[in-house]
C-alpha atoms as a PDB file:
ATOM      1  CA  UNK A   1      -0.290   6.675 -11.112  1.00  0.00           C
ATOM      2  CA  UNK A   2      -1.175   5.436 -14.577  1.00  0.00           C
ATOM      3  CA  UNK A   3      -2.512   8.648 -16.537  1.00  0.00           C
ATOM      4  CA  UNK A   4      -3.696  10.193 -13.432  1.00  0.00           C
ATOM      5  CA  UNK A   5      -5.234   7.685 -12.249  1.00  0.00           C
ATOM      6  CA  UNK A   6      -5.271   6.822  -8.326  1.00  0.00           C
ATOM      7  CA  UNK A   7      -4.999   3.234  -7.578  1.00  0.00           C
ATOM      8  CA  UNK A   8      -6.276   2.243  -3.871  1.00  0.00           C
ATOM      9  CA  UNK A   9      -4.616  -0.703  -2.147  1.00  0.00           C
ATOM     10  CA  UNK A  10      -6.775  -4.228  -1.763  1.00  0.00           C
ATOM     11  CA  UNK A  11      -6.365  -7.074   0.164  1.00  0.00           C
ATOM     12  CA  UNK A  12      -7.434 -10.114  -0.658  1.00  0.00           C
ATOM     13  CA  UNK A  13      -7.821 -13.220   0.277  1.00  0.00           C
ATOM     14  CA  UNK A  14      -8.473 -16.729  -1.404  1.00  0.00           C
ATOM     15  CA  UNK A  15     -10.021 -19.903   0.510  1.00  0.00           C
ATOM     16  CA  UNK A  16     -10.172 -23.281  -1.022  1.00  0.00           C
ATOM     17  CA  UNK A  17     -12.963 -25.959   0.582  1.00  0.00           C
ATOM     18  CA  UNK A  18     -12.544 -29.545  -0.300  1.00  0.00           C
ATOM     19  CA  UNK A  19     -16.588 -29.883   0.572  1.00  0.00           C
ATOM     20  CA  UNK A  20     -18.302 -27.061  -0.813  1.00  0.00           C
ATOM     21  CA  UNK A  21     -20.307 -24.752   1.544  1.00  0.00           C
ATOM     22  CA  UNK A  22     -23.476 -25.145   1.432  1.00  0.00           C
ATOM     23  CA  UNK A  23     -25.298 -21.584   0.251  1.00  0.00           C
ATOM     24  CA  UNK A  24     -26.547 -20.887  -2.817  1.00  0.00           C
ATOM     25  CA  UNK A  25     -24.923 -16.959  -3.069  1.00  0.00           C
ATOM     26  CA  UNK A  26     -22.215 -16.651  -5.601  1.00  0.00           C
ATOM     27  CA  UNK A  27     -21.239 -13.806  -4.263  1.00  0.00           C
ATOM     28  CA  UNK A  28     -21.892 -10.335  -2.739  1.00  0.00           C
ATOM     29  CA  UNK A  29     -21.053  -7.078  -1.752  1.00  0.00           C
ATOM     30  CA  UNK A  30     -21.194  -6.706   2.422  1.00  0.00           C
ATOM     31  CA  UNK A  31     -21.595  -3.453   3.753  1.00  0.00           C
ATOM     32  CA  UNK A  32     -20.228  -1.637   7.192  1.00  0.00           C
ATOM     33  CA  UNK A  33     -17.523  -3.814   7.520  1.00  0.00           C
ATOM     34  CA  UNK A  34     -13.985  -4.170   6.529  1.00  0.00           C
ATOM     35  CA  UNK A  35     -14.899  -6.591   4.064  1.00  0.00           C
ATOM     36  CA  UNK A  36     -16.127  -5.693   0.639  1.00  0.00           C
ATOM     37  CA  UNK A  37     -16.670  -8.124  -1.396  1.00  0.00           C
ATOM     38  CA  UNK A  38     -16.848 -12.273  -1.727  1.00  0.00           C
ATOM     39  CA  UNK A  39     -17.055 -13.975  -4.799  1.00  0.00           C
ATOM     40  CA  UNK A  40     -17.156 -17.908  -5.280  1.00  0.00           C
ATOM     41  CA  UNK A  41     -14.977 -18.892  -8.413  1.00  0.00           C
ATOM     42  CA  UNK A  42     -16.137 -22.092  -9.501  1.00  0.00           C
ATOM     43  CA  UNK A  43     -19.246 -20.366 -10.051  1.00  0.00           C
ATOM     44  CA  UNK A  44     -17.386 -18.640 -13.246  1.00  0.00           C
ATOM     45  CA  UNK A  45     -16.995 -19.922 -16.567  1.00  0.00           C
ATOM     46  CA  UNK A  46     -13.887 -22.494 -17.254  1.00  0.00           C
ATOM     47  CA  UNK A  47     -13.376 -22.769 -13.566  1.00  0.00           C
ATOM     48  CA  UNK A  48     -12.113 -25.644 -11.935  1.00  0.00           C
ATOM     49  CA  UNK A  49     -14.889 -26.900  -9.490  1.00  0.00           C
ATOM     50  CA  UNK A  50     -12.030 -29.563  -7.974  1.00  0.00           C
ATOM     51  CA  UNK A  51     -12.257 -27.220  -4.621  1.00  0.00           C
ATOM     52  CA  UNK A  52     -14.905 -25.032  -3.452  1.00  0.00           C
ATOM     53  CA  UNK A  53     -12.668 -21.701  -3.922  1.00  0.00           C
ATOM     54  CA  UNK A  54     -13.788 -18.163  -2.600  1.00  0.00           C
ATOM     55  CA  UNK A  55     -11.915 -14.846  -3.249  1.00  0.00           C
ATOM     56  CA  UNK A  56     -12.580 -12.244  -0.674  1.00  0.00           C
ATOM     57  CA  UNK A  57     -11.281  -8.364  -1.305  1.00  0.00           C
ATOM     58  CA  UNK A  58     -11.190  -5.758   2.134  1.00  0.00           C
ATOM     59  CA  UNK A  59     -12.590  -2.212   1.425  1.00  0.00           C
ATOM     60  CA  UNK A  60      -9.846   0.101   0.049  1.00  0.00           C
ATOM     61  CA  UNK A  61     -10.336   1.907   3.532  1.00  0.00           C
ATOM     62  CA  UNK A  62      -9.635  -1.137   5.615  1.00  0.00           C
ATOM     63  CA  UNK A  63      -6.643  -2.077   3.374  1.00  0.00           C
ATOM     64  CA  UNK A  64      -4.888   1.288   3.073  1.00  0.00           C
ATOM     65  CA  UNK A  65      -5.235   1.261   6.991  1.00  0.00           C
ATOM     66  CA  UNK A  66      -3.389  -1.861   7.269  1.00  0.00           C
ATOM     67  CA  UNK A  67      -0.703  -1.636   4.441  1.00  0.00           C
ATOM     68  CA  UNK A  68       2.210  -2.120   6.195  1.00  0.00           C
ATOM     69  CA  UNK A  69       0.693  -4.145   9.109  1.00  0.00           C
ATOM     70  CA  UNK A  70       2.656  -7.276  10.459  1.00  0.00           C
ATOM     71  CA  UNK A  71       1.903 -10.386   9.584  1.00  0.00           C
ATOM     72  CA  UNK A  72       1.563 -11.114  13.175  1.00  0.00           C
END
């Protein structure tokens, strides 16, 4: 804890595409499901289009729940 603050865990995961998907979101928040957010990175300023990158975070829920899970 930093100054009493909580921090919640937050997996996440990043996906490169050498042809970019074809969708014009940038990203979004998703809702009931483990997912929480997507967000495509080249679509940020001083970002390296090369790849069609994609970060995607889990809810806090989802991620505290699997923690310690094995990589299997």
């Amino acid at each position: 804890m930093v100054a009493g603050v909580k921090m919640d865990p937050t997996w996440a995961v990043a996906l490169a595409f050498e042809t970019p998907l074809q969708t014009p979101m940038q990203g979004c928040f998703v809702q009931d499901s483990p997912l929480d957010w997507l967000a495509r990175n080249r679509s940020k300023p001083e970002r390296d289009d090369t790849l069609d990158t994609w970060i995607l975070h889990a809810t806090s829920q989802w991620s505290r729940q699997n923690l310690d899970a094995s990589r299997e």
